[in-house]
C-alpha atoms as a PDB file:
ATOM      1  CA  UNK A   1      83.901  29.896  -8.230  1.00  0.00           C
ATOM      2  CA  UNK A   2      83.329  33.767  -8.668  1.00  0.00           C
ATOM      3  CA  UNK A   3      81.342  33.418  -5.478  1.00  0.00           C
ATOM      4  CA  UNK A   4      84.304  31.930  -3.668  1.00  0.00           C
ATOM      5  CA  UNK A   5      86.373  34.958  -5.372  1.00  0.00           C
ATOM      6  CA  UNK A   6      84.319  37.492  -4.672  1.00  0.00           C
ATOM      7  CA  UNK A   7      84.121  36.525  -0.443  1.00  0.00           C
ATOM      8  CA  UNK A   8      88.393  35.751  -0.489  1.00  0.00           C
ATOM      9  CA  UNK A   9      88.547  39.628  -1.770  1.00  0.00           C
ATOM     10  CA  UNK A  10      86.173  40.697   0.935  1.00  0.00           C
ATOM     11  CA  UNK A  11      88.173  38.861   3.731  1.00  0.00           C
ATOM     12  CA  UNK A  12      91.145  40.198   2.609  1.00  0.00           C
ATOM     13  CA  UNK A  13      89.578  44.043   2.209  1.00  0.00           C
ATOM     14  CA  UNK A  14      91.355  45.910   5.561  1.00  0.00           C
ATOM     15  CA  UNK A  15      87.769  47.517   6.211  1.00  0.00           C
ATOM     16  CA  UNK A  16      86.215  44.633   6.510  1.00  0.00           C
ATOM     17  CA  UNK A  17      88.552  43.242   8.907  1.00  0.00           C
ATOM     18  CA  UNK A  18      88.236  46.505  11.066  1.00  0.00           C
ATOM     19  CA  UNK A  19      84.719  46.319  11.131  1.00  0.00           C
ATOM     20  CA  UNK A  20      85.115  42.494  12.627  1.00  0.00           C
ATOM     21  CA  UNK A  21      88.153  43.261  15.023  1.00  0.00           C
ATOM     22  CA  UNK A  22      85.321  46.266  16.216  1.00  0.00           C
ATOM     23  CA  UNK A  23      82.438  43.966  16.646  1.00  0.00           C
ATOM     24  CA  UNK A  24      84.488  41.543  18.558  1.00  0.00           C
ATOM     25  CA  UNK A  25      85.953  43.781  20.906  1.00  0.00           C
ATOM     26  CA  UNK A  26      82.493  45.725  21.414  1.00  0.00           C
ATOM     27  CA  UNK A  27      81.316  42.018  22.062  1.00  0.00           C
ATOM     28  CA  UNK A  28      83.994  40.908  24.190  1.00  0.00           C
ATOM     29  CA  UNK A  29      83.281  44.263  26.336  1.00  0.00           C
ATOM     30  CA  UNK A  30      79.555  43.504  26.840  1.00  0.00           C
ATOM     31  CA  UNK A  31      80.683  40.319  27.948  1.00  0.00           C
ATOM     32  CA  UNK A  32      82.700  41.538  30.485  1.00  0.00           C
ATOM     33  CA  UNK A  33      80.794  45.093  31.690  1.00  0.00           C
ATOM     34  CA  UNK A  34      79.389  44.389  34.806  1.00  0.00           C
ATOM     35  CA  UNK A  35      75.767  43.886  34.658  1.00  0.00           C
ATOM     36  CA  UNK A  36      73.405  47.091  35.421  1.00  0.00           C
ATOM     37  CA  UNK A  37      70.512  46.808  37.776  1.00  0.00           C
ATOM     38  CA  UNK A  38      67.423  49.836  37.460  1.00  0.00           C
ATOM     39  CA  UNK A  39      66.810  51.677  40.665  1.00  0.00           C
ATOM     40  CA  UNK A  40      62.717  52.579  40.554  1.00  0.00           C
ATOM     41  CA  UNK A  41      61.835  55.582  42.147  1.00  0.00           C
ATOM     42  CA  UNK A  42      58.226  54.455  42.345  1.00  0.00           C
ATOM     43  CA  UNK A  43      55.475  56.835  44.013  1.00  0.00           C
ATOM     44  CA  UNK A  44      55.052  55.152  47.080  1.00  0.00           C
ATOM     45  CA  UNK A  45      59.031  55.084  47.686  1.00  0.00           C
ATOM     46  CA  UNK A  46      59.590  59.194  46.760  1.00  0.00           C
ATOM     47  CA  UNK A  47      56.290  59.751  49.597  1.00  0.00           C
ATOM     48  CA  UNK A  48      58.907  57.562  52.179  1.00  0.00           C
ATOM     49  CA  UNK A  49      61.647  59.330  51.333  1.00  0.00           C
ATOM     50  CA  UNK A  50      59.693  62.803  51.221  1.00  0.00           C
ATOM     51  CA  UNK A  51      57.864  61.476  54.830  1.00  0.00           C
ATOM     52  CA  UNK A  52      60.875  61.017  56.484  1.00  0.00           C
ATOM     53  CA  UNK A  53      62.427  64.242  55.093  1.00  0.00           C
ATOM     54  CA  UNK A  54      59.695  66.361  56.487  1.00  0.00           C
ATOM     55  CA  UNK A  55      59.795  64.625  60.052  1.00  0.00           C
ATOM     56  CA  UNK A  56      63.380  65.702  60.312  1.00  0.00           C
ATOM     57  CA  UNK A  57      63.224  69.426  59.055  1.00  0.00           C
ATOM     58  CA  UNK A  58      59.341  69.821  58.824  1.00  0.00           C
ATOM     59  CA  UNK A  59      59.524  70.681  55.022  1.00  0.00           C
ATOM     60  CA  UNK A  60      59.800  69.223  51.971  1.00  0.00           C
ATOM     61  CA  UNK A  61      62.979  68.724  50.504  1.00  0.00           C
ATOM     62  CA  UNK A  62      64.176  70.857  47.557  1.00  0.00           C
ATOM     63  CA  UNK A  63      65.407  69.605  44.627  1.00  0.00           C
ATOM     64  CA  UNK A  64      69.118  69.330  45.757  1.00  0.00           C
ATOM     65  CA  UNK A  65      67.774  67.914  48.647  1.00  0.00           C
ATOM     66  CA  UNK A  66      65.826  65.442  46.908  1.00  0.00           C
ATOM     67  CA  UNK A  67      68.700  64.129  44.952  1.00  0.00           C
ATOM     68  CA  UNK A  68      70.785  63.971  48.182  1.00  0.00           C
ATOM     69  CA  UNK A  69      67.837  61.568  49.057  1.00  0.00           C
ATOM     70  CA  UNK A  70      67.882  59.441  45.744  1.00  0.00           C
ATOM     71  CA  UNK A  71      72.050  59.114  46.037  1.00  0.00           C
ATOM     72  CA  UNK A  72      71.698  57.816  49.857  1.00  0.00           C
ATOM     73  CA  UNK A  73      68.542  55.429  48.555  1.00  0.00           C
ATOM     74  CA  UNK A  74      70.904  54.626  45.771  1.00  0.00           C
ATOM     75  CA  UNK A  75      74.004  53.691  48.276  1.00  0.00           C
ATOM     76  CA  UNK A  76      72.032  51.905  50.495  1.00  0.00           C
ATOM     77  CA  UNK A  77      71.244  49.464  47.881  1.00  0.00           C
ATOM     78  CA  UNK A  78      74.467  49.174  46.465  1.00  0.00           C
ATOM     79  CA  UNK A  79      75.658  48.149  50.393  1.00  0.00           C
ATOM     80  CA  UNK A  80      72.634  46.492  50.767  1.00  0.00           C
ATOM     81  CA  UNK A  81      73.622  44.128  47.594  1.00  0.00           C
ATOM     82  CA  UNK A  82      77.024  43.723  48.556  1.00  0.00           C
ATOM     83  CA  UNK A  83      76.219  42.591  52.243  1.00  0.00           C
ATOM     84  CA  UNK A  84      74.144  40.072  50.720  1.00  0.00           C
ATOM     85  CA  UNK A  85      76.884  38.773  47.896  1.00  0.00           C
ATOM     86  CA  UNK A  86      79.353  38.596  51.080  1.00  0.00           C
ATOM     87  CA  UNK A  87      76.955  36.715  52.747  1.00  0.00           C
ATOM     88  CA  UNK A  88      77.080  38.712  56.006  1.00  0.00           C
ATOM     89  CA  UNK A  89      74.060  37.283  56.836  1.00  0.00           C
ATOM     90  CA  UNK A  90      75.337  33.728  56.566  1.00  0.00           C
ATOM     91  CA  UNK A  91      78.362  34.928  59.620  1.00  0.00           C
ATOM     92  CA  UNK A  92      76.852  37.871  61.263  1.00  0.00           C
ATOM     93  CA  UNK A  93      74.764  36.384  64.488  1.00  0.00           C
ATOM     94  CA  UNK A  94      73.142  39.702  65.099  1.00  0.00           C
ATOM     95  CA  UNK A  95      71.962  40.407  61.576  1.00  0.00           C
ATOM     96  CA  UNK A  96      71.031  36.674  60.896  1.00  0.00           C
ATOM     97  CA  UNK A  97      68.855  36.602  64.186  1.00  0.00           C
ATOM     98  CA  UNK A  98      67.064  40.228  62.702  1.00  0.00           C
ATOM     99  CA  UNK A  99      66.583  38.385  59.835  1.00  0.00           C
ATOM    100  CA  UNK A 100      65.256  35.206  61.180  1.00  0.00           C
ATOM    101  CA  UNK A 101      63.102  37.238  63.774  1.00  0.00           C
ATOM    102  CA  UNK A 102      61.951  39.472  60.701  1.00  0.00           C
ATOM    103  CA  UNK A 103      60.584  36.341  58.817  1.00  0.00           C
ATOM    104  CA  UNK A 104      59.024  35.119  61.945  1.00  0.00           C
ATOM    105  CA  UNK A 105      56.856  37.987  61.884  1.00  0.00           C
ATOM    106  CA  UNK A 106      55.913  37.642  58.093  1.00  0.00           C
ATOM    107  CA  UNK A 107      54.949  34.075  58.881  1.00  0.00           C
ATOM    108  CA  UNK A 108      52.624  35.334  61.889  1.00  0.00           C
ATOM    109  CA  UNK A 109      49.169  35.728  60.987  1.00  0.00           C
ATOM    110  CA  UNK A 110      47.105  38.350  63.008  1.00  0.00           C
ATOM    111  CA  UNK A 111      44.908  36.874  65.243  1.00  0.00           C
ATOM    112  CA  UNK A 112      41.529  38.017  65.141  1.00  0.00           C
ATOM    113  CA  UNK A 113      39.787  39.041  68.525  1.00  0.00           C
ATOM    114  CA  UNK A 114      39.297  36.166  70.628  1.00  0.00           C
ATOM    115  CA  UNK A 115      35.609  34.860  72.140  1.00  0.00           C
ATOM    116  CA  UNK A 116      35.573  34.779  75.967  1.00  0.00           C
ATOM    117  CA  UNK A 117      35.031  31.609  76.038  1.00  0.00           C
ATOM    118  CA  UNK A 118      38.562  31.109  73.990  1.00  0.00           C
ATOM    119  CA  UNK A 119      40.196  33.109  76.307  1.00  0.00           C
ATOM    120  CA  UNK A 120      38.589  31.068  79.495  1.00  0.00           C
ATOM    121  CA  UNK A 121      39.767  28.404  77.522  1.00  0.00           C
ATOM    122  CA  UNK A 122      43.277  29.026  77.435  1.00  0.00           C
ATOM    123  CA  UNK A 123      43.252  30.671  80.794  1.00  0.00           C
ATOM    124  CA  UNK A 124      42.005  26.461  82.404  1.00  0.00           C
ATOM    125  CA  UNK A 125      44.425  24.702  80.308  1.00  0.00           C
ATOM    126  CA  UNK A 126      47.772  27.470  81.264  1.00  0.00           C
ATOM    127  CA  UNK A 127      46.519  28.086  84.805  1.00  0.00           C
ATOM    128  CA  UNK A 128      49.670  27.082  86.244  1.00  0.00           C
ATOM    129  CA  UNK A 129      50.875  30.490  84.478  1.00  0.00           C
ATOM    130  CA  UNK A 130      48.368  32.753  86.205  1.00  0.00           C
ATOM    131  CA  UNK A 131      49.706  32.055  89.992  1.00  0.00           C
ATOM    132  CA  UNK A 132      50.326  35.197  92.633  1.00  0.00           C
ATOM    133  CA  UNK A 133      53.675  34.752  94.001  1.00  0.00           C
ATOM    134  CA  UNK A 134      54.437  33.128  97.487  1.00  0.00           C
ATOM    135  CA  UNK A 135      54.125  36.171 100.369  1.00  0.00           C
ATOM    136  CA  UNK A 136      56.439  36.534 103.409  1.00  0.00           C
ATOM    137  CA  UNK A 137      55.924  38.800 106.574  1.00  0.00           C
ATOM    138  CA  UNK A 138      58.684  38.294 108.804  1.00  0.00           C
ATOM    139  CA  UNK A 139      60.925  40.514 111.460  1.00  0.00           C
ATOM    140  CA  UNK A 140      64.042  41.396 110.304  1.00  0.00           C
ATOM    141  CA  UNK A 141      66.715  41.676 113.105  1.00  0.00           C
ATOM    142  CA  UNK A 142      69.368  44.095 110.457  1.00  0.00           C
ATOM    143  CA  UNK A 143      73.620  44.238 111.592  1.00  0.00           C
ATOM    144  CA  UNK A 144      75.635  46.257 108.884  1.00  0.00           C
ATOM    145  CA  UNK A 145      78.738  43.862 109.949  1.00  0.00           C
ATOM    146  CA  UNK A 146      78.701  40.377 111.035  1.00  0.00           C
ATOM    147  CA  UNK A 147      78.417  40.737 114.940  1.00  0.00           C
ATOM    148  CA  UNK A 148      81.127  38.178 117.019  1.00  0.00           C
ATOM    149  CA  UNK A 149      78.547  36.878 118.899  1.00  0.00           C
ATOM    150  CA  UNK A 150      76.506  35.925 115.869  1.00  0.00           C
ATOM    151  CA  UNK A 151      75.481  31.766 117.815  1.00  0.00           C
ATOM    152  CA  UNK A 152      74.552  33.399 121.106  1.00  0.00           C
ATOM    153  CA  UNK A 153      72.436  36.162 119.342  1.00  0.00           C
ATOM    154  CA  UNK A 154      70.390  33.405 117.472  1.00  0.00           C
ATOM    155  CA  UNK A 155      70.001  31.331 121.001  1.00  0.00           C
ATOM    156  CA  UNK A 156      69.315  34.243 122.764  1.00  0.00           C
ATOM    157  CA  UNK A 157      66.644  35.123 119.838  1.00  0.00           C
ATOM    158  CA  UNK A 158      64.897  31.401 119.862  1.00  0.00           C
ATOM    159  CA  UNK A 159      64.688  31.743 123.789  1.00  0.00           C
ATOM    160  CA  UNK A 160      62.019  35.257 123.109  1.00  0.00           C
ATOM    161  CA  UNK A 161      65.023  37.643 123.986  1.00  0.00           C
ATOM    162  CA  UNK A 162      63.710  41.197 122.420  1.00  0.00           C
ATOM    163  CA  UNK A 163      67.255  42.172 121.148  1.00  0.00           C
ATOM    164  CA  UNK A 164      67.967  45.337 118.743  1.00  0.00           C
ATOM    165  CA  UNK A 165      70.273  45.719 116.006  1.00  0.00           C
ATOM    166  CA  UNK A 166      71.530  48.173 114.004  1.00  0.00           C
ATOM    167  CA  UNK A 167      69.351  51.171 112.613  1.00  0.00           C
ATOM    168  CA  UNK A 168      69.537  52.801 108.958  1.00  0.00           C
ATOM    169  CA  UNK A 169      67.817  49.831 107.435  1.00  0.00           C
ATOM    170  CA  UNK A 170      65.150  51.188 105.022  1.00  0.00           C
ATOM    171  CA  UNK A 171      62.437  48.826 105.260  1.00  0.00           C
ATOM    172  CA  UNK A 172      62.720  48.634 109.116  1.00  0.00           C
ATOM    173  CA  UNK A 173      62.001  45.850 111.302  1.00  0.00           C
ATOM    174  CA  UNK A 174      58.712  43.972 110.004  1.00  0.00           C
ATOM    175  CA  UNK A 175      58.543  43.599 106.612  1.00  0.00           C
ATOM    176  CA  UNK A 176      54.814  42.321 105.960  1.00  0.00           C
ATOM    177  CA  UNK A 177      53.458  40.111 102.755  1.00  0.00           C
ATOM    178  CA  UNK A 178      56.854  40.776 100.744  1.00  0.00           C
ATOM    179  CA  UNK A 179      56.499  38.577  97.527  1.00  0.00           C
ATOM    180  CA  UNK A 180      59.442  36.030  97.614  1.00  0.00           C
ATOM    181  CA  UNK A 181      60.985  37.412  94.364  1.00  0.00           C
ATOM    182  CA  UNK A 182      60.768  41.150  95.976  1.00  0.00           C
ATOM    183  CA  UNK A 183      62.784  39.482  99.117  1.00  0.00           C
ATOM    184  CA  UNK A 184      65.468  37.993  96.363  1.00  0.00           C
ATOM    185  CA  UNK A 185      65.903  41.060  94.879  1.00  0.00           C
ATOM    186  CA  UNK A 186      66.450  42.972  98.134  1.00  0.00           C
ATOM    187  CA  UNK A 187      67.947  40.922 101.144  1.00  0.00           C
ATOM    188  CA  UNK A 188      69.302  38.188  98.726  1.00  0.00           C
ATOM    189  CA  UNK A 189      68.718  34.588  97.633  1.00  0.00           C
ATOM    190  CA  UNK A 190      70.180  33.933 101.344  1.00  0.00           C
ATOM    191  CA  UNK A 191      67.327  35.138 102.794  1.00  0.00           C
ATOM    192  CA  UNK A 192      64.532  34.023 100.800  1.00  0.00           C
ATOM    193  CA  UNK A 193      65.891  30.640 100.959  1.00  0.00           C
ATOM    194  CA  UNK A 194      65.913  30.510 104.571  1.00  0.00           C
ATOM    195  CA  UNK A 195      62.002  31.820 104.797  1.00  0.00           C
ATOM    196  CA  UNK A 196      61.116  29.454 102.430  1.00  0.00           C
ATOM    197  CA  UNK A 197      62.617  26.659 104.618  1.00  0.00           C
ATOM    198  CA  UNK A 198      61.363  27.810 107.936  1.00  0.00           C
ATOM    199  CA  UNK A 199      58.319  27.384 109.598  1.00  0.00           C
ATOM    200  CA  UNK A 200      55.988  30.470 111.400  1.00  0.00           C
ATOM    201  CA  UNK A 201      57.750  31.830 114.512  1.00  0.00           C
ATOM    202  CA  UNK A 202      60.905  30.326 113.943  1.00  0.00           C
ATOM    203  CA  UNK A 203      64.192  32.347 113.667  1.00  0.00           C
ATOM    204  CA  UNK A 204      67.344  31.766 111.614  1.00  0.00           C
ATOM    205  CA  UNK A 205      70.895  33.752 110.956  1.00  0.00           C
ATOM    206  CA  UNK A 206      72.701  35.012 110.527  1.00  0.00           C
ATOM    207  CA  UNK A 207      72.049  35.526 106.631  1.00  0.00           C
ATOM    208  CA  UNK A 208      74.189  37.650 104.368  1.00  0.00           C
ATOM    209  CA  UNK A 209      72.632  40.531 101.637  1.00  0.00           C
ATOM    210  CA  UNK A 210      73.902  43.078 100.096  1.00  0.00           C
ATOM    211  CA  UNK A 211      73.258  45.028 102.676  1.00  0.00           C
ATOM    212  CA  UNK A 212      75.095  43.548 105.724  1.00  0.00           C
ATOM    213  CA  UNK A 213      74.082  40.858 108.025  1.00  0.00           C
ATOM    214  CA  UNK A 214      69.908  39.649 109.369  1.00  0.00           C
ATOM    215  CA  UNK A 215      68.258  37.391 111.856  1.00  0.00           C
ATOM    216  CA  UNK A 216      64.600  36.944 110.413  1.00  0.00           C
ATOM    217  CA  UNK A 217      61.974  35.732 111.903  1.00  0.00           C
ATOM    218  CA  UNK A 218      58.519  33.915 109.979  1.00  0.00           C
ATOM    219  CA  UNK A 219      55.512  35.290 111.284  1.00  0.00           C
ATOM    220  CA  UNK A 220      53.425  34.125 108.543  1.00  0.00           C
ATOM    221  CA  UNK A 221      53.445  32.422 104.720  1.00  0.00           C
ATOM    222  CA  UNK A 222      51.267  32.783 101.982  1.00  0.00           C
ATOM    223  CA  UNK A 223      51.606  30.408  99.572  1.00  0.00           C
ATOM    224  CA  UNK A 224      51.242  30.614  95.949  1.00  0.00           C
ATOM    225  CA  UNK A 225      47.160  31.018  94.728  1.00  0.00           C
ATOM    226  CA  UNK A 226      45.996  30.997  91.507  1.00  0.00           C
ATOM    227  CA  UNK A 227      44.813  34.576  90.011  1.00  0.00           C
ATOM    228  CA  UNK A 228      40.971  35.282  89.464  1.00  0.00           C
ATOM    229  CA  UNK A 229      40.653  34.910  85.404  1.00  0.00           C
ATOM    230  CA  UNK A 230      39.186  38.902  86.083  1.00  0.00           C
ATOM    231  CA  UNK A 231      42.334  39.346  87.608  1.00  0.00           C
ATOM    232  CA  UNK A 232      44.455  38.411  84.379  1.00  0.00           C
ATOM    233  CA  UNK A 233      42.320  38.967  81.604  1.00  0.00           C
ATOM    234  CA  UNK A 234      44.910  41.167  79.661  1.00  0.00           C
ATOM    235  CA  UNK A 235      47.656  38.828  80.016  1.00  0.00           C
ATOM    236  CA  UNK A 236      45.491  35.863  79.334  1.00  0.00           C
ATOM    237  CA  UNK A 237      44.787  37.499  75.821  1.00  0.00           C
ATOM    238  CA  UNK A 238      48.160  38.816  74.930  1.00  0.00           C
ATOM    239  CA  UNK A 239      49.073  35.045  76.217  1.00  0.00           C
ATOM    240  CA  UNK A 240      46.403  33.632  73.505  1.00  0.00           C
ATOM    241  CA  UNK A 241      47.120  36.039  70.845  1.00  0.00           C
ATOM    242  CA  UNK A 242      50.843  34.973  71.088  1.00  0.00           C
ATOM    243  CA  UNK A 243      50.044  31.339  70.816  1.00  0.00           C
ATOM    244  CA  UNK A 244      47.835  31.494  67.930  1.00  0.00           C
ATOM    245  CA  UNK A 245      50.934  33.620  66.224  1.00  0.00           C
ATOM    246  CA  UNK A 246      53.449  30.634  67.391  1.00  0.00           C
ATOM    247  CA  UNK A 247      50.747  27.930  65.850  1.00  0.00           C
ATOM    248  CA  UNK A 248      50.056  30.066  62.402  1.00  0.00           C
ATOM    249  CA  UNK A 249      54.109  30.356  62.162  1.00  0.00           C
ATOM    250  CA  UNK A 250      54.448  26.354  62.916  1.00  0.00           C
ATOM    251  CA  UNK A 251      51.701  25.820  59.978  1.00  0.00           C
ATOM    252  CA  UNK A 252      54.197  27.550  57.444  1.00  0.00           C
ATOM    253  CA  UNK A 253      57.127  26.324  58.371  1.00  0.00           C
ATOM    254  CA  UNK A 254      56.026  22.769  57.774  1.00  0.00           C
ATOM    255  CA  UNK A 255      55.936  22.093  54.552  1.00  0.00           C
ATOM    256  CA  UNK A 256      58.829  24.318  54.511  1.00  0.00           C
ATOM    257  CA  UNK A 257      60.938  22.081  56.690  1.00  0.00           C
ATOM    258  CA  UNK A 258      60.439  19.419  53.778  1.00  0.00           C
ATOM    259  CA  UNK A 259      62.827  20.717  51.381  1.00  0.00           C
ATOM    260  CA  UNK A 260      65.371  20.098  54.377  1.00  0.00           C
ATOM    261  CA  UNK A 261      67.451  17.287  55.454  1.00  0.00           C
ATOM    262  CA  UNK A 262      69.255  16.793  58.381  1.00  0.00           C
ATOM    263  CA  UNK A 263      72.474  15.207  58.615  1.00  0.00           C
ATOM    264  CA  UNK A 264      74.729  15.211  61.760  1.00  0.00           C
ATOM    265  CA  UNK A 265      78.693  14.695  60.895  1.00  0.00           C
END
């Protein structure tokens, strides 16, 4: 019993009770401080920071300088953090395509240099990628407006009339072994439409551009040839090199793709 005593005359002491109303409340206030992450300054961080200062003002920075650098480190972070608790990269398109693009290039491996005979290869089984474009030399009979007589000009053409039109058009009158993606871009899908349709010595219009109004005529076609693998080489190996990034990425996302189910609603 004089333990029991002794602890009722320590509960009722007032210091005692201080001291456990001030451990509570220190408790309760850890609880509730917000929890404190440690910024590291590490070596090769201060040489970025210091790297970039120098390729701004070609010095290094002084020591305000350097804590201006530190506190905009520092900030970035904290907005950094907070983007990511927001989960702006959940709704942001732009920033979740960065970040998906960024990971693709983690997952890439770096090709080593390729053997020739990997490049010849991939150069046989893409060869319907290595193609010159279809050619087109043709006259081109130019009107800046649509002339009234536009029928009778195209009979009159068929028949071997030699007729003129109107001058001021920059690549003149024969236009010879124009790829048909050049002739897009500059008379107009009208035109290269029309050549591609025609046979050699025929005529057709008229044919709107951007440019006013033609009669064209095919003198001749090349067609479409495959390249020379000498020809291509560079863009046969960036072409390889890009596929063996796409196949190392498909290798890690597989297994990754197992922790993932796919359920449409």
């Amino acid at each position: 019993m004089p333990v029991i005593r002794r602890l009722a005359r320590i509960l009722r002491d007032p210091l005692f009770v201080f001291c456990l109303l001030g451990a509570g409340a220190f408790l309760l206030f850890d609880a509730l401080a917000p929890e404190t992450e440690t910024l590291l300054i590490t070596p090769a961080l201060r040489a970025g920071l210091e790297d970039n200062f120098r390729l701004l003002h070609g010095r290094a920075p002084d020591a305000d300088e350097w804590a201006a650098l530190v506190q905009q480190h520092l900030d970035e972070e904290v907005l950094f953090h907070q983007a990511l608790e927001q989960g702006l990269h959940l709704v942001d398109a732009r920033l979740r395509r960065t970040l998906i693009d960024k990971m693709r290039f983690l997952l890439a491996d770096l090709p080593e240099a390729p053997s020739e005979a990997a490049l010849l290869s991939h150069y046989a089984d893409n060869l319907e990628r290595y193609y010159s474009g279809q050619r087109f030399s043709f006259r081109n009979l130019y009107f800046r407006t649509l002339p009234e007589n536009a029928s009778t000009l195209l009979e009159e053409l068929r028949a071997g009339r030699e007729l003129d039109g109107d001058e001021g058009f920059w690549l003149g009158r024969d236009i010879d072994r124009y790829h048909a993606e050049v002739v897009g871009n500059v008379f107009g899908d009208a035109v290269r439409d029309a050549l591609e349709a025609m046979t050699v010595g025929e005529w057709a219009g008229p044919l709107a551009s951007p440019r006013g109004w033609h009669f064209v005529r095919l003198d001749a076609e090349e067609p479409a040839q495959p390249l020379a693998f000498a020809e291509v080489r560079e863009q046969v190996t960036q072409d390889w090199a890009m596929a063996q990034r796409a196949a190392s990425i498909e290798r890690r996302l597989a297994p990754l793709r197992e922790g993932y189910v796919v359920r449409e609603l």
